[in-house]
C-alpha atoms as a PDB file:
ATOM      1  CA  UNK A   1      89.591  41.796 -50.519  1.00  0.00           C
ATOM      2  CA  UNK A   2      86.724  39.161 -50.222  1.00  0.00           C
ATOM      3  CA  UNK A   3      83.521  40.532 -50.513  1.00  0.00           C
ATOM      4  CA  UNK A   4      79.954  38.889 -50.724  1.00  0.00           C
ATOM      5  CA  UNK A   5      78.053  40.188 -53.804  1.00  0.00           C
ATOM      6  CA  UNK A   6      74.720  39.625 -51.477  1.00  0.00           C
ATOM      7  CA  UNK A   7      75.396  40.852 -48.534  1.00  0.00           C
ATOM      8  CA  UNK A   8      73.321  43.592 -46.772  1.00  0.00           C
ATOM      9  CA  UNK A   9      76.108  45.469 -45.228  1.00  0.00           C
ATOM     10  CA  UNK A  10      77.708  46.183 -48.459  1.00  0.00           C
ATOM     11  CA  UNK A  11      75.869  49.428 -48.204  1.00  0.00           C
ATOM     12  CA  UNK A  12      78.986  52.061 -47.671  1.00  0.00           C
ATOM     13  CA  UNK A  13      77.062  55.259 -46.169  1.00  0.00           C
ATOM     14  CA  UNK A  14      78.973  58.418 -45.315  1.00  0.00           C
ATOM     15  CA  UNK A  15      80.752  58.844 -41.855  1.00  0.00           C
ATOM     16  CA  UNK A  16      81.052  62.086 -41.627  1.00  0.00           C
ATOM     17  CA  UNK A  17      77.210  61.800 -41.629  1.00  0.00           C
ATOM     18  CA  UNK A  18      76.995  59.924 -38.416  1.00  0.00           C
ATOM     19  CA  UNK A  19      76.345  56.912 -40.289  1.00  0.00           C
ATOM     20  CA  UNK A  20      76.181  53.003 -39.457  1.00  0.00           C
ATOM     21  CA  UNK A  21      78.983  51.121 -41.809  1.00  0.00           C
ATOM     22  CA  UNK A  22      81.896  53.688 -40.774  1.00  0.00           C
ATOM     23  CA  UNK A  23      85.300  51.694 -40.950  1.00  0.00           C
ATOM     24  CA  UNK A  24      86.063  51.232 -36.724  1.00  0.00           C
ATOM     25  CA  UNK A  25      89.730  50.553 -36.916  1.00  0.00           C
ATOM     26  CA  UNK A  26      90.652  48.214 -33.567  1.00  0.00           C
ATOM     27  CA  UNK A  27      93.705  49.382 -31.600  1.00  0.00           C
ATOM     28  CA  UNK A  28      96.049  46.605 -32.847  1.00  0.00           C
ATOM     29  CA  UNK A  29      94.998  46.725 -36.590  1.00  0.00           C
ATOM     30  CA  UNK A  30      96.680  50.169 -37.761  1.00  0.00           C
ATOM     31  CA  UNK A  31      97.788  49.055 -41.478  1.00  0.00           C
ATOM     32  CA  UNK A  32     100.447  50.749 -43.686  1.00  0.00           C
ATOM     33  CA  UNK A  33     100.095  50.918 -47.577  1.00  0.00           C
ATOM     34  CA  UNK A  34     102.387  48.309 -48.461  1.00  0.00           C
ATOM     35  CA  UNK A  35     101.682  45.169 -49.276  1.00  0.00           C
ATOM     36  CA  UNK A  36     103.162  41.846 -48.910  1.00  0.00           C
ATOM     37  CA  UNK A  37     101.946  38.298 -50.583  1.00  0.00           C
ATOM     38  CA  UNK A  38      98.602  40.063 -51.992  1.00  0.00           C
ATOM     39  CA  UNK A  39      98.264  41.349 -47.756  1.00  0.00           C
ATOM     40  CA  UNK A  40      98.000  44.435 -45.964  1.00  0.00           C
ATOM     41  CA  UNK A  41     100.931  44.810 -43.771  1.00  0.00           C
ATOM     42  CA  UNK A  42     100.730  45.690 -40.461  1.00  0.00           C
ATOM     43  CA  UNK A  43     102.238  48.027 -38.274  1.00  0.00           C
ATOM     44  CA  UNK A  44     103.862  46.184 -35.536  1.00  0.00           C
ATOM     45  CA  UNK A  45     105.491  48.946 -33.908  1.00  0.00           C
ATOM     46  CA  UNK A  46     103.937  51.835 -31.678  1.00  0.00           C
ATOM     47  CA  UNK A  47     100.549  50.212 -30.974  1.00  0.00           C
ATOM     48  CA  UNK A  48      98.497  49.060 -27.867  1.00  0.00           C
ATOM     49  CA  UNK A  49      99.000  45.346 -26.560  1.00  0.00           C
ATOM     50  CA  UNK A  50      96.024  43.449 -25.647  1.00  0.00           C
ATOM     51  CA  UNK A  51      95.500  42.939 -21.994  1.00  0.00           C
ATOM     52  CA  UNK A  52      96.190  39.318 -22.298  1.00  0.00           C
ATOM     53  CA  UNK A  53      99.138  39.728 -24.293  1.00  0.00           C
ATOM     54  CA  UNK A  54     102.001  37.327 -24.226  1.00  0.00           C
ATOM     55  CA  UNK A  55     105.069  38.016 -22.301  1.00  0.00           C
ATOM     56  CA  UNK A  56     107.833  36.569 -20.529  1.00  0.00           C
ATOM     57  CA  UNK A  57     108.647  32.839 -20.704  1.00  0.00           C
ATOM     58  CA  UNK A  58     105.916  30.448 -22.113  1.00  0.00           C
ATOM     59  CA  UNK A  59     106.311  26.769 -22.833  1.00  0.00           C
ATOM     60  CA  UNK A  60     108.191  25.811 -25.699  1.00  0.00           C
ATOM     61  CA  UNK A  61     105.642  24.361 -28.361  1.00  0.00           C
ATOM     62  CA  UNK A  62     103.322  25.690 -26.764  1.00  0.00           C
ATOM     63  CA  UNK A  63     100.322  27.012 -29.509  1.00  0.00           C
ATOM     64  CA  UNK A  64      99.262  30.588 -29.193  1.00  0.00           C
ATOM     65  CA  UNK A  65      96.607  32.735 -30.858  1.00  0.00           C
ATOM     66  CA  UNK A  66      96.794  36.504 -33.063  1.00  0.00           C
ATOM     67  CA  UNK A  67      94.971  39.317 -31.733  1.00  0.00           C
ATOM     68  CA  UNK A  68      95.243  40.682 -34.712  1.00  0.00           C
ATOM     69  CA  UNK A  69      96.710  40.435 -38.291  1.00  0.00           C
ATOM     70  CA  UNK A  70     100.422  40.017 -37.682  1.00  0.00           C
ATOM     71  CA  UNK A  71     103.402  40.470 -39.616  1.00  0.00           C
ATOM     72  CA  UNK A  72     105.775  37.171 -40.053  1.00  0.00           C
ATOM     73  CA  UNK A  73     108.869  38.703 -40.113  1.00  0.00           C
ATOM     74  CA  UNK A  74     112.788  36.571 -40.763  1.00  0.00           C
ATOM     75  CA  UNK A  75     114.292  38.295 -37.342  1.00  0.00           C
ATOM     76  CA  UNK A  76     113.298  39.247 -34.091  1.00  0.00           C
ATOM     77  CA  UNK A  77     112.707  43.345 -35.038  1.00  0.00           C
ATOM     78  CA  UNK A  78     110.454  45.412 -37.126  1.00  0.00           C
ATOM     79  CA  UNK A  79     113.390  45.926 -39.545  1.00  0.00           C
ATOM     80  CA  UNK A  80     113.671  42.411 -40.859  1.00  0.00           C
ATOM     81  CA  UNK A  81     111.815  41.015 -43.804  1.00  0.00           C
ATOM     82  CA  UNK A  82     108.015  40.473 -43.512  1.00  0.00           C
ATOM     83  CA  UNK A  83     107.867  37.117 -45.324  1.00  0.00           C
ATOM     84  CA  UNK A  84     103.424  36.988 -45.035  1.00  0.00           C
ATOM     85  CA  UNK A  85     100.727  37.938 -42.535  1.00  0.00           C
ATOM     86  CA  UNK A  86      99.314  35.821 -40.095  1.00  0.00           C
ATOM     87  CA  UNK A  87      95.348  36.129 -39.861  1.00  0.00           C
ATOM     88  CA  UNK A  88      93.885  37.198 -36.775  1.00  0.00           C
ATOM     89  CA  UNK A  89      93.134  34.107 -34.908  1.00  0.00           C
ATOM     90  CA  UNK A  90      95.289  31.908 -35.935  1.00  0.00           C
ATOM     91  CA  UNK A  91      97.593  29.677 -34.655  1.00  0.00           C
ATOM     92  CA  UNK A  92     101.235  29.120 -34.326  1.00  0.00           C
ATOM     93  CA  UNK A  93     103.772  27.414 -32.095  1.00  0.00           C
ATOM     94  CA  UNK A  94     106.548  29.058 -29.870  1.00  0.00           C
ATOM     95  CA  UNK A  95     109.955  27.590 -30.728  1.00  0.00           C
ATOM     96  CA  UNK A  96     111.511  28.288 -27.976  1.00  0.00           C
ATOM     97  CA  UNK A  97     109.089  30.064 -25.762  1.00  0.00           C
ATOM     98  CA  UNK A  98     111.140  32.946 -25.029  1.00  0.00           C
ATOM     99  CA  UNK A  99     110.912  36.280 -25.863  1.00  0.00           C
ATOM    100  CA  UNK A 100     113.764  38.564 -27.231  1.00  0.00           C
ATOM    101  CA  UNK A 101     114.518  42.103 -25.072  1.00  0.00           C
ATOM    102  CA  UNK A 102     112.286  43.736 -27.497  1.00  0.00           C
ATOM    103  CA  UNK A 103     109.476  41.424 -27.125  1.00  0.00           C
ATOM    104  CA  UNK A 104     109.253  39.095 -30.320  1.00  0.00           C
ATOM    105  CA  UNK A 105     109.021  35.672 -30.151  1.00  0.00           C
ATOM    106  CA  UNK A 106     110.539  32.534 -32.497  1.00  0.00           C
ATOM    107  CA  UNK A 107     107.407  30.836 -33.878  1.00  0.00           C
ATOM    108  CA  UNK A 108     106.597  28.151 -36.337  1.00  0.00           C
ATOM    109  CA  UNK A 109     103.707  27.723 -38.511  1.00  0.00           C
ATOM    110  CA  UNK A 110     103.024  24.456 -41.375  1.00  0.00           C
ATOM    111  CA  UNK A 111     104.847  27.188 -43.680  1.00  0.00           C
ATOM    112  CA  UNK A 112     107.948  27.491 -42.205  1.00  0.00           C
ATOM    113  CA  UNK A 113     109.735  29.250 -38.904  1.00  0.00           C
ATOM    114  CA  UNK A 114     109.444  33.014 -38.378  1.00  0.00           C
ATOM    115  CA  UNK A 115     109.315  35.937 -36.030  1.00  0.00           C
ATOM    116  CA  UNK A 116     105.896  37.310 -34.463  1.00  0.00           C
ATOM    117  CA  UNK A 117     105.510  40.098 -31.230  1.00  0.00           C
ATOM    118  CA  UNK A 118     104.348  39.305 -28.069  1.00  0.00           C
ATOM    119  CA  UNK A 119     102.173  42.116 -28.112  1.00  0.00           C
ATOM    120  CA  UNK A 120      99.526  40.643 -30.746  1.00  0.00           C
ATOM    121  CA  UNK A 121     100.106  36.742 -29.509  1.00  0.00           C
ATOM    122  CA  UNK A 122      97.671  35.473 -26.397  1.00  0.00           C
ATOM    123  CA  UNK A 123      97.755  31.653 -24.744  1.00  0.00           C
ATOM    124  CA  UNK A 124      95.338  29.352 -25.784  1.00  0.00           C
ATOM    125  CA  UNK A 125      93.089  27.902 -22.826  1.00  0.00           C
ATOM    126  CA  UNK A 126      94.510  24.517 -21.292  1.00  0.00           C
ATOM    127  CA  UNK A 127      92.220  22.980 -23.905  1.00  0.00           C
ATOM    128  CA  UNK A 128      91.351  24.896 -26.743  1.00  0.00           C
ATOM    129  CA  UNK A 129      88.738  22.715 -27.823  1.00  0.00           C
ATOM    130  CA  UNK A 130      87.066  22.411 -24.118  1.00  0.00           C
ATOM    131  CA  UNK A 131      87.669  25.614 -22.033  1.00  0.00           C
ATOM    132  CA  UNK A 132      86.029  25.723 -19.080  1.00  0.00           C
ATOM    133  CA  UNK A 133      82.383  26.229 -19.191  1.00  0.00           C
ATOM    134  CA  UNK A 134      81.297  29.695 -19.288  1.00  0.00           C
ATOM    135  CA  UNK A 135      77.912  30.409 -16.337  1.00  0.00           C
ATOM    136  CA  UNK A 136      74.739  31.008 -18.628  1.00  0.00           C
ATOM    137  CA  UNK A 137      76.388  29.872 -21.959  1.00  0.00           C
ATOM    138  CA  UNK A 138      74.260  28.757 -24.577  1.00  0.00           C
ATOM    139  CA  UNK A 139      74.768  24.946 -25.610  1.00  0.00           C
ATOM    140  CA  UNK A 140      76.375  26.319 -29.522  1.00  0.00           C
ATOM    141  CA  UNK A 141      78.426  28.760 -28.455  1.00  0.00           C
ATOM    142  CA  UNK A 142      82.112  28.466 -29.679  1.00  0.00           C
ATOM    143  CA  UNK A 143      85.259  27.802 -27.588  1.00  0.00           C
ATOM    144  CA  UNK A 144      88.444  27.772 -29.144  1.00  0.00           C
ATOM    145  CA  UNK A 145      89.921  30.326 -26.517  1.00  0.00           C
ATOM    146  CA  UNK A 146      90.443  32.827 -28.614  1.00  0.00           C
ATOM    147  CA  UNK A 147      89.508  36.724 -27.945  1.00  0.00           C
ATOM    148  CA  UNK A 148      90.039  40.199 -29.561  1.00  0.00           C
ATOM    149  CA  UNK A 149      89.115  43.679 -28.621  1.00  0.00           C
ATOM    150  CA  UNK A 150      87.264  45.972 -31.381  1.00  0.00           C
ATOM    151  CA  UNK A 151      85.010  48.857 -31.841  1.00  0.00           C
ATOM    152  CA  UNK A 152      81.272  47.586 -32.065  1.00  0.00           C
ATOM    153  CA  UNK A 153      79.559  49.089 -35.159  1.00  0.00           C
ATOM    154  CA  UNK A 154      75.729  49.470 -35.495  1.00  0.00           C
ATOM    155  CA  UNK A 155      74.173  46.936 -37.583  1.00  0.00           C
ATOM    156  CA  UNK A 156      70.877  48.478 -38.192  1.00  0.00           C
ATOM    157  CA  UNK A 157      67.256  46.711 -37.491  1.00  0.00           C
ATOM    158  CA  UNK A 158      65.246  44.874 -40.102  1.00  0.00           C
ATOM    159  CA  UNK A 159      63.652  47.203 -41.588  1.00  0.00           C
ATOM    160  CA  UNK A 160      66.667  49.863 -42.304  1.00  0.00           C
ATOM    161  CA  UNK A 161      68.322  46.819 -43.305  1.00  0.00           C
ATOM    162  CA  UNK A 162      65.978  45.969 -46.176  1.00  0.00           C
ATOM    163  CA  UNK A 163      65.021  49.305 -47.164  1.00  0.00           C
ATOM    164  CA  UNK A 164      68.763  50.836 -47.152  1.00  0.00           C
ATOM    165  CA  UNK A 165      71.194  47.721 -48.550  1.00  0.00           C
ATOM    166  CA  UNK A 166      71.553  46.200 -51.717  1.00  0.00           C
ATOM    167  CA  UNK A 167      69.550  45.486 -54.229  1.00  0.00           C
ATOM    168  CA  UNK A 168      69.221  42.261 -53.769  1.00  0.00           C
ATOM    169  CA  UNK A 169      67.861  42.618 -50.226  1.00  0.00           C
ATOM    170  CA  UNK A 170      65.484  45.409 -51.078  1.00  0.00           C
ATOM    171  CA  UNK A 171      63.963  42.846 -53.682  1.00  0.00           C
ATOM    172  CA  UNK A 172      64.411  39.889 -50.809  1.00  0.00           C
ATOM    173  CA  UNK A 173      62.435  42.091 -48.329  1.00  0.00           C
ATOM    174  CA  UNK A 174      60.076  43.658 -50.235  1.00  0.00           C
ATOM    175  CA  UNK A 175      59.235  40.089 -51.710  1.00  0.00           C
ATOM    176  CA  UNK A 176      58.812  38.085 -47.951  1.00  0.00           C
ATOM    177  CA  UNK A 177      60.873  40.407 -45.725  1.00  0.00           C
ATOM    178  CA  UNK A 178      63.951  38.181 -46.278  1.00  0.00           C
ATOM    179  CA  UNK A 179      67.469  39.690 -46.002  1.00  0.00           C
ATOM    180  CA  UNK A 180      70.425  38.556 -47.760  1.00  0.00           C
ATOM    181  CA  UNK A 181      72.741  37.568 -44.883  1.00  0.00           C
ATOM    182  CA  UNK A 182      76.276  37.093 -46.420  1.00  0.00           C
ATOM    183  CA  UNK A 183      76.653  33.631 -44.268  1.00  0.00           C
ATOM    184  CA  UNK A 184      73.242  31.715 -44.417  1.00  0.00           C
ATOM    185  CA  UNK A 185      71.695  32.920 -48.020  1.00  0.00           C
ATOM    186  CA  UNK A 186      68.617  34.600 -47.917  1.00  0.00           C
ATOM    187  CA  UNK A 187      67.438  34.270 -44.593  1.00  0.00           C
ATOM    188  CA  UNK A 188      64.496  35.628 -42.116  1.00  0.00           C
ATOM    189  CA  UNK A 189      65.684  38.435 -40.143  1.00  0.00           C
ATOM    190  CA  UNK A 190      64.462  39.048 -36.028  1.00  0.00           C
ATOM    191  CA  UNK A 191      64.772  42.315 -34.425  1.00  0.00           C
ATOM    192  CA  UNK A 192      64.679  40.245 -31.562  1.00  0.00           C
ATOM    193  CA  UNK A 193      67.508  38.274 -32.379  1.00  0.00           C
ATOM    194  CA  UNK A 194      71.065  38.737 -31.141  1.00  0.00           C
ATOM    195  CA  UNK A 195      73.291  38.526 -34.259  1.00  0.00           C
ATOM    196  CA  UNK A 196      76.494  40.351 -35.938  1.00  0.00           C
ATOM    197  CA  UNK A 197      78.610  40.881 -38.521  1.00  0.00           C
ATOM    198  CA  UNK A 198      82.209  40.241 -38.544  1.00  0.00           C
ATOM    199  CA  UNK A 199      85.680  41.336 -40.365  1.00  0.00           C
ATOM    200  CA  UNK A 200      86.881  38.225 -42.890  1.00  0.00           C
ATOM    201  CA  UNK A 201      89.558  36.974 -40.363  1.00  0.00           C
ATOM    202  CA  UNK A 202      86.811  36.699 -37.188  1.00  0.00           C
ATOM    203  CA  UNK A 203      85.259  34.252 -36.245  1.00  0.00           C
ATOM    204  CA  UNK A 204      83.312  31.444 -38.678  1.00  0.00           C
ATOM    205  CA  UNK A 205      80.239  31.987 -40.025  1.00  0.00           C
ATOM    206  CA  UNK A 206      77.092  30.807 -37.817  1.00  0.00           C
ATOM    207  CA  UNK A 207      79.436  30.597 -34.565  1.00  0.00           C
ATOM    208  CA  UNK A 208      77.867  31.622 -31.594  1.00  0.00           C
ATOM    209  CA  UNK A 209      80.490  34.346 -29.543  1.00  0.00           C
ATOM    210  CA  UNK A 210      80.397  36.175 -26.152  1.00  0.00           C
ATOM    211  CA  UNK A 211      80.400  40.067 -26.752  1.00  0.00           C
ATOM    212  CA  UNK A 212      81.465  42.162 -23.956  1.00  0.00           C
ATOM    213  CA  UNK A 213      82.060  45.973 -23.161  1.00  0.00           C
ATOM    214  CA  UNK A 214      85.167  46.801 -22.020  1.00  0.00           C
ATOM    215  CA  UNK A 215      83.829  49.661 -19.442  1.00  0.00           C
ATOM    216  CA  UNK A 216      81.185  46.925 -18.376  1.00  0.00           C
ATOM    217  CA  UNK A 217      83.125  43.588 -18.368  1.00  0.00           C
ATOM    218  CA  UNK A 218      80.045  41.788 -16.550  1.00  0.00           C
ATOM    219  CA  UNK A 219      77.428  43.153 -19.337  1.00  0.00           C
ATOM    220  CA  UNK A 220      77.799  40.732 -21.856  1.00  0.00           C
ATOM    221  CA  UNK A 221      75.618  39.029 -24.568  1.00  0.00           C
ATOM    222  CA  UNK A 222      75.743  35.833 -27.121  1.00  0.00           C
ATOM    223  CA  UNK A 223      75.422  36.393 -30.315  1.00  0.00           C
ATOM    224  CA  UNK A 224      75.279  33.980 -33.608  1.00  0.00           C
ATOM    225  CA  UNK A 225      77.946  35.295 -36.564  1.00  0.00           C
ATOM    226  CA  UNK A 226      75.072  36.165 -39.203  1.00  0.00           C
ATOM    227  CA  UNK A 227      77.136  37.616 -42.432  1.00  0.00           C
ATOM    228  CA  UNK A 228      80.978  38.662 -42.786  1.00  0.00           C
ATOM    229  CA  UNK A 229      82.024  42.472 -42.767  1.00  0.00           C
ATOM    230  CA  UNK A 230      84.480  43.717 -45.647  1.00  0.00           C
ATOM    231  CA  UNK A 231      87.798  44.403 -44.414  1.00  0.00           C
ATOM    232  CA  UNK A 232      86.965  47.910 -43.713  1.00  0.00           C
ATOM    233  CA  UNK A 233      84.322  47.132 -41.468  1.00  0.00           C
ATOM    234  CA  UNK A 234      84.651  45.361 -38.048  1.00  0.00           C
ATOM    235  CA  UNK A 235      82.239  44.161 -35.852  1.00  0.00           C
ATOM    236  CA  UNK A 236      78.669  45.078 -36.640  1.00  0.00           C
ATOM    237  CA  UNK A 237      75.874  44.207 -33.755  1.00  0.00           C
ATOM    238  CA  UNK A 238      71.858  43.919 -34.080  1.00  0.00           C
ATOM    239  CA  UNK A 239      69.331  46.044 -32.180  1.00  0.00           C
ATOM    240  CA  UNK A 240      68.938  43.226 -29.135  1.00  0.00           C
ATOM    241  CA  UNK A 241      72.697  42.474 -29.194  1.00  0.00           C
ATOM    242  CA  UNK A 242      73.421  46.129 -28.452  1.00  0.00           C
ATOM    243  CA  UNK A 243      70.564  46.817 -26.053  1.00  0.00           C
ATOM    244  CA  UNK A 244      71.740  43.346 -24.370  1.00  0.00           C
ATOM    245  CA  UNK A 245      75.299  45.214 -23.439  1.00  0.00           C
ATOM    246  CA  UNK A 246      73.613  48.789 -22.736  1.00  0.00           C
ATOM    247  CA  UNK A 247      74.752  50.358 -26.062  1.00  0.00           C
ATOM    248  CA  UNK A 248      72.390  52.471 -27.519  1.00  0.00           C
ATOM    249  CA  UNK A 249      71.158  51.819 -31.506  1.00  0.00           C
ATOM    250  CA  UNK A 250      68.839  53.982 -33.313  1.00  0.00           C
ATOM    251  CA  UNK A 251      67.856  54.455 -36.886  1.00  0.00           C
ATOM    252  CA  UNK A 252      64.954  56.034 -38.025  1.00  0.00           C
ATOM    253  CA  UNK A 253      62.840  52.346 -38.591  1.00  0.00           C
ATOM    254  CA  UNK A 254      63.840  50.572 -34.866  1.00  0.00           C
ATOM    255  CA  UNK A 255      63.033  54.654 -33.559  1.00  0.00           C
ATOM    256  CA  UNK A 256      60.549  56.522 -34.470  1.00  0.00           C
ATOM    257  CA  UNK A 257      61.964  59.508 -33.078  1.00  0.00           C
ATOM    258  CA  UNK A 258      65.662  58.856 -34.725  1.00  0.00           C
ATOM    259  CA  UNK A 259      64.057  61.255 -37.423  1.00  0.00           C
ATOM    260  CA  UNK A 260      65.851  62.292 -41.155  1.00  0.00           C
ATOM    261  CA  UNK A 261      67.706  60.882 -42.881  1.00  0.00           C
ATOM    262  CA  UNK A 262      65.582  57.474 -43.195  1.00  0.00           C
ATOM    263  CA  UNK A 263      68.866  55.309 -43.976  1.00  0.00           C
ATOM    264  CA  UNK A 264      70.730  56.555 -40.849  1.00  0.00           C
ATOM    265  CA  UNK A 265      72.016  54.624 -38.119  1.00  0.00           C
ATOM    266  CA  UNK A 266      73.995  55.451 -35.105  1.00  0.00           C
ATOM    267  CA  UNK A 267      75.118  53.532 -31.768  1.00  0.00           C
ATOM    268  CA  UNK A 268      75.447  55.294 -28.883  1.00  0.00           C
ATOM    269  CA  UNK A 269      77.688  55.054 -25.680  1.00  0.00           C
ATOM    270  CA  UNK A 270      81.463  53.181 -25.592  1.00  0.00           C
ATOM    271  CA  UNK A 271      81.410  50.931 -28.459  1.00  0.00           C
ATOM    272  CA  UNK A 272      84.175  49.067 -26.959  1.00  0.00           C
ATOM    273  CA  UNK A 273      84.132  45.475 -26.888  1.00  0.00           C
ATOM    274  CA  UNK A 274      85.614  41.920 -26.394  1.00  0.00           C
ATOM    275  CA  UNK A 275      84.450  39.038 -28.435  1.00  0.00           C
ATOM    276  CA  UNK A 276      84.893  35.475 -27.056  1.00  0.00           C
ATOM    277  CA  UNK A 277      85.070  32.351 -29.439  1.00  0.00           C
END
């Protein structure tokens, strides 16, 4: 597991607390205890689809996207050799384009040709690189066409953040009220900004995504990737990125009348969202 030595989100506070960095599992990341080329393997049996999920014939050669980490398996079925695991959000080629009765599909990677379900595989955009321009976009936000549902955390304001991580950023802060953001160094931090954190296999570092709630599809917000989450955290939003969508953050330094314990953060409301890159 990759994990920043200076990042600010390292700090692992108790969930049973009600507590910000509380590991929020998405629906198609349910992981078993084996392992497989140094991986977590993946349950690919049993678990939700994503609404855009791929089914029925697609184009042969076409390139298509994971939802989530995916096991690459020899055969068409959950009983054949995992040979690795695909990343979320990466990409691979249908062989043929069509889909065995139980839903897995022939695909090809620069590694070699393997098996992957339809359930965790979505169609890129016409043109990956160009999609369609999205109303009220900002000018850096990303567009490869890719998308995947989660659980938005709360990252905690400015303040909790430099009081309550590591040690590093309680020097950083109490130094020039710096944080140490695992992407861009040591870094200013704005309450007023609308940033996140994100699991190792999201999206790159400094990328600019569309975060959306799932009960709410039209409340949305943009948001610049800040720092990267371990792999037992997921999607971690800032103060104005969660006000933005109608979520509700509080922690005892971004409100007053949070109250005890001082590093204690919680997110009210749905925390379900879509993130657009």
């Amino acid at each position: 597991m990759w994990i920043s030595a200076l990042r600010f989100s390292s700090v692992l506070l108790a969930c049973g607390s009600g507590l910000i960095a509380c590991a929020a599992e998405t629906d198609d990341e349910v992981m078993s205890s084996s392992e497989e080329d140094g991986e977590e393997v993946m349950s690919d049996e049993g678990l939700d689809s994503s609404a855009d999920a791929l089914s029925g014939q697609s184009p042969a050669g076409a390139t298509v996207y994971t939802t989530a980490r995916v096991n690459f398996r020899t055969g068409p079925s959950t009983n054949d050799t995992i040979l690795r695991v695909i990343p979320r959000g990466d990409g691979v080629k249908l062989v043929t384009g069509t889909p065995q009765a139980n839903g897995f599909y022939e695909v090809t990677d620069s590694r070699g040709t393997g098996f992957m379900h339809g359930a965790y595989l979505t169609a890129a955009t016409a043109d990956a690189e160009t999609p369609p321009a999205d109303d009220g976009a900002p000018a850096d936000a990303s567009r490869t066409g890719r998308r995947v549902s989660a659980s938005a955390l709360y990252l905690g304001s400015c303040e909790f953040l430099g009081r309550c991580a590591s040690s590093a950023t309680k020097r950083a802060w109490s130094e020039d009220r710096t944080i140490i953001f695992g992407c861009d160094g040591r870094a200013s931090c704005d309450n007023g900004e609308a940033y996140l954190s994100v699991p190792r296999n999201g999206p790159r570092c400094g990328s600019v995504v569309k975060i959306c709630r799932v009960a709410r599809p039209t409340e949305c917000v943009y948001a610049k990737v800040r720092e990267r989450s371990d792999t037992r955290q997921r999607y971690e939003l800032s103060p104005v990125a969660a006000l933005a969508i109608d979520l509700e953050p509080h922690d005892r330094y971004f409100d007053p009348a949070g109250g005890e314990p001082a590093c204690g953060g919680t997110m009210g409301g749905d925390p379900r969202v879509t993130i657009s890159y």
